[in-house]
Protein backbone atom coordinates (compact mmCIF):
# COMPACT_ATOMS: atom_id res chain seq x y z
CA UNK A 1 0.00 0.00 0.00
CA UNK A 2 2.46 2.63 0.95
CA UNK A 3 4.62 1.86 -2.74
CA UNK A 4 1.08 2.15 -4.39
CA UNK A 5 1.21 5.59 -2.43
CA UNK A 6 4.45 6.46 -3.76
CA UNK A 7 3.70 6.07 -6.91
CA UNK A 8 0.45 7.94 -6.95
CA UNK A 9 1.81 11.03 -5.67
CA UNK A 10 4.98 10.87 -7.91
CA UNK A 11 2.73 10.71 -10.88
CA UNK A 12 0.75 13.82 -9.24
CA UNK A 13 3.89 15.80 -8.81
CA UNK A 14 4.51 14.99 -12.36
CA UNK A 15 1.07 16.25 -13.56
CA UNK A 16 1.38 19.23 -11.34
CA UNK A 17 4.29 20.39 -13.02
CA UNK A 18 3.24 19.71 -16.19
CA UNK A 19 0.18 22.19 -15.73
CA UNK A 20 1.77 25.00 -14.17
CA UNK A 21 2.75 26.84 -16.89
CA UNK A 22 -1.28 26.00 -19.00
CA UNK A 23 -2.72 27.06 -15.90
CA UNK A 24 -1.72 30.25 -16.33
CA UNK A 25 -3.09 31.05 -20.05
CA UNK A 26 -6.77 31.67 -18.35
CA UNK A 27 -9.05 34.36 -17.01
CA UNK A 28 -9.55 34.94 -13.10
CA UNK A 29 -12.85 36.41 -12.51
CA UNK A 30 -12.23 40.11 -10.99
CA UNK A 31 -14.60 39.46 -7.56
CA UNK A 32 -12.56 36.56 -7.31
CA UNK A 33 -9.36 37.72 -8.27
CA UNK A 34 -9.98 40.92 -5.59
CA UNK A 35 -10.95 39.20 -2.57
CA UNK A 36 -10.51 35.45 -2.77
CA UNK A 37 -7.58 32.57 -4.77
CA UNK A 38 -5.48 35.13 -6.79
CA UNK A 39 -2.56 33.13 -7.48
CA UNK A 40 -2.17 31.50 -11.18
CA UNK A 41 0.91 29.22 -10.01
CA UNK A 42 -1.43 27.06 -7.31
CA UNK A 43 -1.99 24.19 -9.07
CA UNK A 44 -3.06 21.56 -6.76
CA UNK A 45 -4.58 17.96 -6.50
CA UNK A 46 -5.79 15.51 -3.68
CA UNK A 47 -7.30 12.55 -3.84
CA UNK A 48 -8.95 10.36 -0.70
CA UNK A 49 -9.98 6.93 -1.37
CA UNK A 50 -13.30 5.18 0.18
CA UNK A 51 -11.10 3.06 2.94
CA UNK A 52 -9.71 7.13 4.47
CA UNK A 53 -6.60 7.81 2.94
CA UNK A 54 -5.08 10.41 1.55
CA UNK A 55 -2.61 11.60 -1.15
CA UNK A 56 -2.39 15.24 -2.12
CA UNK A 57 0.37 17.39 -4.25
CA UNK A 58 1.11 20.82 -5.55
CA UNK A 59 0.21 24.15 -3.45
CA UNK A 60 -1.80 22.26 -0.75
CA UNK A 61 -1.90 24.68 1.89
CA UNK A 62 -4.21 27.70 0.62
CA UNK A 63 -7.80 27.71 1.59
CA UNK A 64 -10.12 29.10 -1.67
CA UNK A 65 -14.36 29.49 -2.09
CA UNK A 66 -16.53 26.24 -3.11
CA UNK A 67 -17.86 28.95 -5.38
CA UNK A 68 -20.56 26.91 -7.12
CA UNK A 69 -19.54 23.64 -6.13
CA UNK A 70 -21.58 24.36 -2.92
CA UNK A 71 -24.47 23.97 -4.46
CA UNK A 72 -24.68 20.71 -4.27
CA UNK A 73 -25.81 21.13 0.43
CA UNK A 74 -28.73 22.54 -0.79
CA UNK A 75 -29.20 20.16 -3.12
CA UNK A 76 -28.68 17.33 -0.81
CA UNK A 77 -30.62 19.21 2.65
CA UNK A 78 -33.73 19.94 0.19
CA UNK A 79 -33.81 15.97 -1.06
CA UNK A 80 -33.50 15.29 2.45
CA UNK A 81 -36.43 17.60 3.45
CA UNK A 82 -39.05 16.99 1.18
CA UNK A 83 -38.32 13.94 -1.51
CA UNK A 84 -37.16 14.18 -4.74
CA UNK A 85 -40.87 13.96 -6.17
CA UNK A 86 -41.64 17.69 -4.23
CA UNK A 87 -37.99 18.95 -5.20
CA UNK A 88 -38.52 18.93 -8.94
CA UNK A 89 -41.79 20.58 -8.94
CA UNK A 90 -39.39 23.79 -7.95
CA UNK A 91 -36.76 22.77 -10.71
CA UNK A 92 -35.79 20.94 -13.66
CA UNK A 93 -33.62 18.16 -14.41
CA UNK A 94 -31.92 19.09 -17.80
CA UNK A 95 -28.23 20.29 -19.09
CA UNK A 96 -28.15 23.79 -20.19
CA UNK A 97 -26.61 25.24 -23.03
CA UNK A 98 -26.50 28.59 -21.86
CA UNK A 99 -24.11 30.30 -19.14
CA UNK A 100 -24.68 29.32 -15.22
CA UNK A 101 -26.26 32.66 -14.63
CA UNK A 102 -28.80 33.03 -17.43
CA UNK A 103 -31.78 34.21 -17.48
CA UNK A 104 -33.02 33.85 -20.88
CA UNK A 105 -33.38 30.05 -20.37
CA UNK A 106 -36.27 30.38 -17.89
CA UNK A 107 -38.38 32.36 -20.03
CA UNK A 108 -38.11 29.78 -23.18
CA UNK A 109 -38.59 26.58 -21.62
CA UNK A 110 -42.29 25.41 -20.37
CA UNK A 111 -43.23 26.45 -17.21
CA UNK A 112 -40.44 28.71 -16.40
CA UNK A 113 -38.78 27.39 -13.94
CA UNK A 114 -35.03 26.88 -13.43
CA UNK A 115 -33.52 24.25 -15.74
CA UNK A 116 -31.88 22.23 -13.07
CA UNK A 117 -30.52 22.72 -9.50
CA UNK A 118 -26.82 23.79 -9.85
CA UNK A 119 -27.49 26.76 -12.33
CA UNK A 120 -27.80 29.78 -10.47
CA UNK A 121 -31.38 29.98 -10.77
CA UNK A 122 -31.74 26.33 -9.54
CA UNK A 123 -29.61 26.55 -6.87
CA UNK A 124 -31.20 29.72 -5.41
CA UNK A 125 -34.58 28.12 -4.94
CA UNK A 126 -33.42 24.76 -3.68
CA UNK A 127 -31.83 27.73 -0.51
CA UNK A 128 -35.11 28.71 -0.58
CA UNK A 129 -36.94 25.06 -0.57
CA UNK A 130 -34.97 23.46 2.72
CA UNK A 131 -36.28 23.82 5.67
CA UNK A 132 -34.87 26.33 8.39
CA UNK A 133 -36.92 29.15 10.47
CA UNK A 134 -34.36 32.02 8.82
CA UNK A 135 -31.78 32.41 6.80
CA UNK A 136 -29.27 31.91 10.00
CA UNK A 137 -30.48 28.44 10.67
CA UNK A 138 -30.08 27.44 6.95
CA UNK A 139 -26.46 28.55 6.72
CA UNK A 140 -25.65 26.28 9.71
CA UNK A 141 -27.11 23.73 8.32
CA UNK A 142 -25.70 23.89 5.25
CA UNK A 143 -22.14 24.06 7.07
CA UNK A 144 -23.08 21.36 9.40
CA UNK A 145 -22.91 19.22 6.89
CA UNK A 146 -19.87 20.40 4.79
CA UNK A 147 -17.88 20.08 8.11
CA UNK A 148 -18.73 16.61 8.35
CA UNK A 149 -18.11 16.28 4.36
CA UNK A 150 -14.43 17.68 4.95
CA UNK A 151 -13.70 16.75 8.01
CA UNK A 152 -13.14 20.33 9.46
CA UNK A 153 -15.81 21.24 12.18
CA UNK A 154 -14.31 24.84 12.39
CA UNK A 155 -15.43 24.99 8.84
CA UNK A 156 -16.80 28.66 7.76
CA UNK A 157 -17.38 31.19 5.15
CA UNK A 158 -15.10 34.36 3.91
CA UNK A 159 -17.08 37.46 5.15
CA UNK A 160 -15.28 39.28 2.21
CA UNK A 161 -15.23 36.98 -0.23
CA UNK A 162 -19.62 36.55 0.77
CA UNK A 163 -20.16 40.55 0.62
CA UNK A 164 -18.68 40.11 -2.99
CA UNK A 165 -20.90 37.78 -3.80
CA UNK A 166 -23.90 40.19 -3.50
CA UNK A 167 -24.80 40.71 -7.55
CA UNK A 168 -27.58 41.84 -9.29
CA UNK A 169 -27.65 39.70 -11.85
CA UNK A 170 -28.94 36.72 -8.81
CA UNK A 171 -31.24 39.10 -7.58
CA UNK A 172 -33.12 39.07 -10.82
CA UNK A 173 -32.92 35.23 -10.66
CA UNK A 174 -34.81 35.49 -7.32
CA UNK A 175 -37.13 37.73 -7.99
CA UNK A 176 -38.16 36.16 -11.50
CA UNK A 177 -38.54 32.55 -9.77
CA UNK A 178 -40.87 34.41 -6.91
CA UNK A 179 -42.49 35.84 -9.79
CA UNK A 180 -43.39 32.31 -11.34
CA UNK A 181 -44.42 31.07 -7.98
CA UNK A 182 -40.88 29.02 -7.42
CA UNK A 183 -39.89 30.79 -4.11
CA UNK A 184 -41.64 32.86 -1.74
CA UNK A 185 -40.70 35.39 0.80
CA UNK A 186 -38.13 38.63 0.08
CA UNK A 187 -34.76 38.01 -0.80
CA UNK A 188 -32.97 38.29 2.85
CA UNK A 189 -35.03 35.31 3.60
CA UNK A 190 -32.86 33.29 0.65
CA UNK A 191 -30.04 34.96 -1.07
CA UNK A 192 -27.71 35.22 1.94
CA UNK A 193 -27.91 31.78 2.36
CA UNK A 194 -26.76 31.43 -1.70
CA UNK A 195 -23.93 33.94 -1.10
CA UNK A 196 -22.68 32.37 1.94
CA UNK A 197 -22.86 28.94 0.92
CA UNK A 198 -20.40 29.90 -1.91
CA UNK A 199 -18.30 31.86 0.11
CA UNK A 200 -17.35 28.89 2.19
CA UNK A 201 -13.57 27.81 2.35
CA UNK A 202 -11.84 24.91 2.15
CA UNK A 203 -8.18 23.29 1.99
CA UNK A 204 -7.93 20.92 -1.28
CA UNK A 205 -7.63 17.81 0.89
CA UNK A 206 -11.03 18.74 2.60
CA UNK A 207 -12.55 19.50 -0.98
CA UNK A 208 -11.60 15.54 -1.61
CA UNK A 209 -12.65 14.63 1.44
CA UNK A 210 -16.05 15.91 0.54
CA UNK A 211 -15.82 14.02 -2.56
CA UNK A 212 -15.09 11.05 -1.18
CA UNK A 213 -18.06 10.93 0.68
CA UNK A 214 -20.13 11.25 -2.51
CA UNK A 215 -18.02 8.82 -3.67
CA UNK A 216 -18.61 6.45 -1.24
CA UNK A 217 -22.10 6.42 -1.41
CA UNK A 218 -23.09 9.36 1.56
CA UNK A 219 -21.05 7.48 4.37
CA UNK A 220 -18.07 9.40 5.27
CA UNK A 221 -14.91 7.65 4.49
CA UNK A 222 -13.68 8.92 8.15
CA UNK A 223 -16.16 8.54 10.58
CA UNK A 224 -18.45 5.70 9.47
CA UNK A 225 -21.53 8.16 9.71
CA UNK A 226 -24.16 8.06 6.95
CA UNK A 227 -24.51 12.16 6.05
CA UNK A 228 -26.88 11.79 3.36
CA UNK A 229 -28.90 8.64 2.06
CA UNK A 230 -27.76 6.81 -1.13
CA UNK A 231 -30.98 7.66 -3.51
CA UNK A 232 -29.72 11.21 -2.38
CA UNK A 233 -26.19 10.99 -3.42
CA UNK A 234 -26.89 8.94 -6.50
CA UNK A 235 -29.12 11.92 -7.83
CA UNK A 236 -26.29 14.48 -7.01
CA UNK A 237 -24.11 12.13 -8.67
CA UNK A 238 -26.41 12.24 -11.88
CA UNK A 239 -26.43 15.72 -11.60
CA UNK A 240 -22.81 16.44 -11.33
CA UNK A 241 -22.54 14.46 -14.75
CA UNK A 242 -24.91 16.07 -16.34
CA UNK A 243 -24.98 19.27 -15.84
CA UNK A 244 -21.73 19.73 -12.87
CA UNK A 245 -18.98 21.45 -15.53
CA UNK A 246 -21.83 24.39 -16.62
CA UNK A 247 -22.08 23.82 -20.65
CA UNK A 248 -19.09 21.89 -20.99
CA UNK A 249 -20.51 19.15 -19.19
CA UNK A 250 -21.33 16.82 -22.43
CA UNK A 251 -17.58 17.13 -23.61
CA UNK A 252 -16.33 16.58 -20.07
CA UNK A 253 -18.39 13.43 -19.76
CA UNK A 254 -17.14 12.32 -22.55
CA UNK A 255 -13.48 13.09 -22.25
CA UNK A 256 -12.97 12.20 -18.74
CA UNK A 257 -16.26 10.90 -17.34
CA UNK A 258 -16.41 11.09 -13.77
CA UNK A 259 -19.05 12.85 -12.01
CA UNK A 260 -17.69 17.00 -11.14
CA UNK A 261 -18.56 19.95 -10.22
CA UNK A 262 -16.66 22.86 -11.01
CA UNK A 263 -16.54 26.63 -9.36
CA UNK A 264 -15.39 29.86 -10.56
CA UNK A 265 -12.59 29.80 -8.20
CA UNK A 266 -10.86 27.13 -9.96
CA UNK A 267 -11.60 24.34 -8.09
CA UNK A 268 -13.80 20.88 -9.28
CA UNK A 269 -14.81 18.12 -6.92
CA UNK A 270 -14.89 14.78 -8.78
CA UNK A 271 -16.40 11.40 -7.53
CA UNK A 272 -15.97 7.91 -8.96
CA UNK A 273 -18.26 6.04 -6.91
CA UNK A 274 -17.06 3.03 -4.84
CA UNK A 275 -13.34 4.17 -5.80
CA UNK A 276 -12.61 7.80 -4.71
CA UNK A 277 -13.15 11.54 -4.12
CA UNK A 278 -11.06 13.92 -5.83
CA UNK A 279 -10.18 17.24 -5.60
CA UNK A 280 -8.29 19.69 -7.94
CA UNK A 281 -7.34 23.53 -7.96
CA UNK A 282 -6.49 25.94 -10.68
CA UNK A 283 -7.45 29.62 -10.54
CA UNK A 284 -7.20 30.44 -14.49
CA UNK A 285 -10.34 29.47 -16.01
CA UNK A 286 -11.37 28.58 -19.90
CA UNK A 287 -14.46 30.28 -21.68
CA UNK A 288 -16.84 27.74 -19.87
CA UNK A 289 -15.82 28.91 -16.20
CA UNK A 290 -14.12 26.21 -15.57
CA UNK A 291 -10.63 25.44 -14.52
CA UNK A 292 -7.97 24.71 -17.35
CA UNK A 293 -5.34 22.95 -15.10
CA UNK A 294 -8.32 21.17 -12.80
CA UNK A 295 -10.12 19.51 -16.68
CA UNK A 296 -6.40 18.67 -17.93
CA UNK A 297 -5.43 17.17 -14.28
CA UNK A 298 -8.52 15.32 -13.69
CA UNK A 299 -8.60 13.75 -17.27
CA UNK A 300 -5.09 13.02 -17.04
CA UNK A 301 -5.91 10.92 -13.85
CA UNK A 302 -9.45 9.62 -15.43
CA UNK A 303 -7.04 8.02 -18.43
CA UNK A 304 -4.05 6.61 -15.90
CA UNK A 305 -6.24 4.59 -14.01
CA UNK A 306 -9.09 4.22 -16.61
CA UNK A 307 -11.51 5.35 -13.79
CA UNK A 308 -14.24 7.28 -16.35
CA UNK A 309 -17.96 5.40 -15.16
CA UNK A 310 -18.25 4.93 -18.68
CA UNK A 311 -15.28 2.64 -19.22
CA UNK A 312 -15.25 -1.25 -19.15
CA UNK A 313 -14.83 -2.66 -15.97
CA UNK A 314 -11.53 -4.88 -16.96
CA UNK A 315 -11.43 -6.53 -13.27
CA UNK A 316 -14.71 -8.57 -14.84
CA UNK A 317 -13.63 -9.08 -18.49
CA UNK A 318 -12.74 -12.49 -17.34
CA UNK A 319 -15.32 -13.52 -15.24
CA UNK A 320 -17.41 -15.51 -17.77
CA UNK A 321 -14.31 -17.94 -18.55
């Protein structure tokens, strides 16, 4: 076990290097660039396996937003609260062509309402869906459960990096779903749960840590404690393949296919179930929002150890002889 480990994080160190200088041909978004990861050299990469352990590489140290990878609590807290059967009355459950933050795609499709959970729109009204008296009592238990995800129970958001998030581009997403009958209340009772969420910070072996626990089915790989049920994770899971990389997700499924979900900090959290959680880092982002080091990393990984869900099992191949 500890030469397998060797040899993972040699051929991490190797990758690492090997983006570095890629990384760096992207875009930083300003708000994040201002207040929040601003360094185009911190390439970084962990990955935690379903029996606990742990290899990481690169510029491990720095904490950095979940950005949009956090939607995926309320995701999970709203599933928990009501059933999937109430939660897509609110939402839809189709890929997007358009950017994370549009609005145009509500008004075209039938009924109006958000394409699917982890677009903006989506995402704001599963914060409004879960269950909590005020918008305090959501954000704790949204980071109630990312602390047990990653492991940290001082887990907590970036005041400054949360009073940038305050746009008014996802105010018009709130008040159009109210509009349609998607959310109710005024937008104190919701969108400072959305901006806080996102604002949360994490290390990039707690971001794998988290992964790892979708990875292994809801049950953290540390503890033993089921955090979410399985019908749960398997429908964040089909989420985070479908629509987890914004409007590159068809070409990402293809090219690497593993189940992500990418933020406009530069980080993606990546799950092959039963195996293991990754996470990767890369501030410079491509036209799509995504990470260019974090795609090139993770399908450089997907391809070593032929771990894409879509790949032939070649541990059965025999089986039948």
């Amino acid at each position: 076990m500890e030469n397998m480990q060797e040899e993972i994080l040699e051929y991490l160190e190797k990758i690492i290097e090997e983006e570095k200088q890629l990384a760096r041909r992207g875009e930083i978004p300003d708000y994040i660039e201002a207040v929040d990861n601003n360094d185009h050299g911190a390439v970084t990469v962990s990955l935690t396996s379903t029996n606990g352990t742990t290899v990481r590489a690169g510029d491990y140290e720095g904490r950095f937003s979940l950005q949009s990878i956090a939607k995926l609590f309320p995701l999970a807290i709203a599933l928990m609260d009501h059933g999937s059967e109430e939660v897509f009355k609110y939402t839809g459950k189709a890929p997007t062509g358009n950017v994370y933050h549009s609005l145009i795609q509500m008004e075209m499709q039938e009924k109006e309402k958000p394409l699917n959970p982890l677009v903006n729109s989506g995402a704001i009204v599963m914060c409004g869906l879960m269950k909590g008296k005020d918008t305090d009592e959501k954000i704790e238990r949204i980071l109630s459960l990312a602390r047990k995800m990653t492991g940290n129970p001082d887990l907590s958001y970036n005041e400054e990096v949360y009073k940038a998030e305050d746009q008014d581009l996802n105010r018009a997403l709130f008040y159009y779903n109210r509009h349609n009958g998607f959310i109710e209340g005024e937008f104190e009772d919701t969108l400072p749960v959305y901006w806080k969420m996102t604002a949360i910070e994490v290390t990039i072996e707690e971001l794998s840590n988290m992964a790892a626990v979708i990875a292994n089915h809801g049950i953290c790989v540390h503890s033993g404690e089921e955090l979410m049920p399985s019908d749960v994770v398997t429908t964040l899971k089909a989420f985070m393949i479908t629509c987890g990389m914004y409007d590159q997700s068809g070409s990402f499924a293809l090219e690497v296919g593993i189940p992500a979900k990418s933020g406009v900090s530069g980080s993606i959290v990546a799950a092959i179930p039963g195996k293991l959680g990754i996470g990767v880092m890369g501030p410079d982002l491509n036209k799509y929002s995504n990470s260019i080091a974090g795609i090139r990393m993770l399908k450089k990984i997907s391809d070593k150890w032929k771990l894409s869900i879509f790949s032939k099992d070649e541990s059965k191949k025999d089986e039948s002889k």
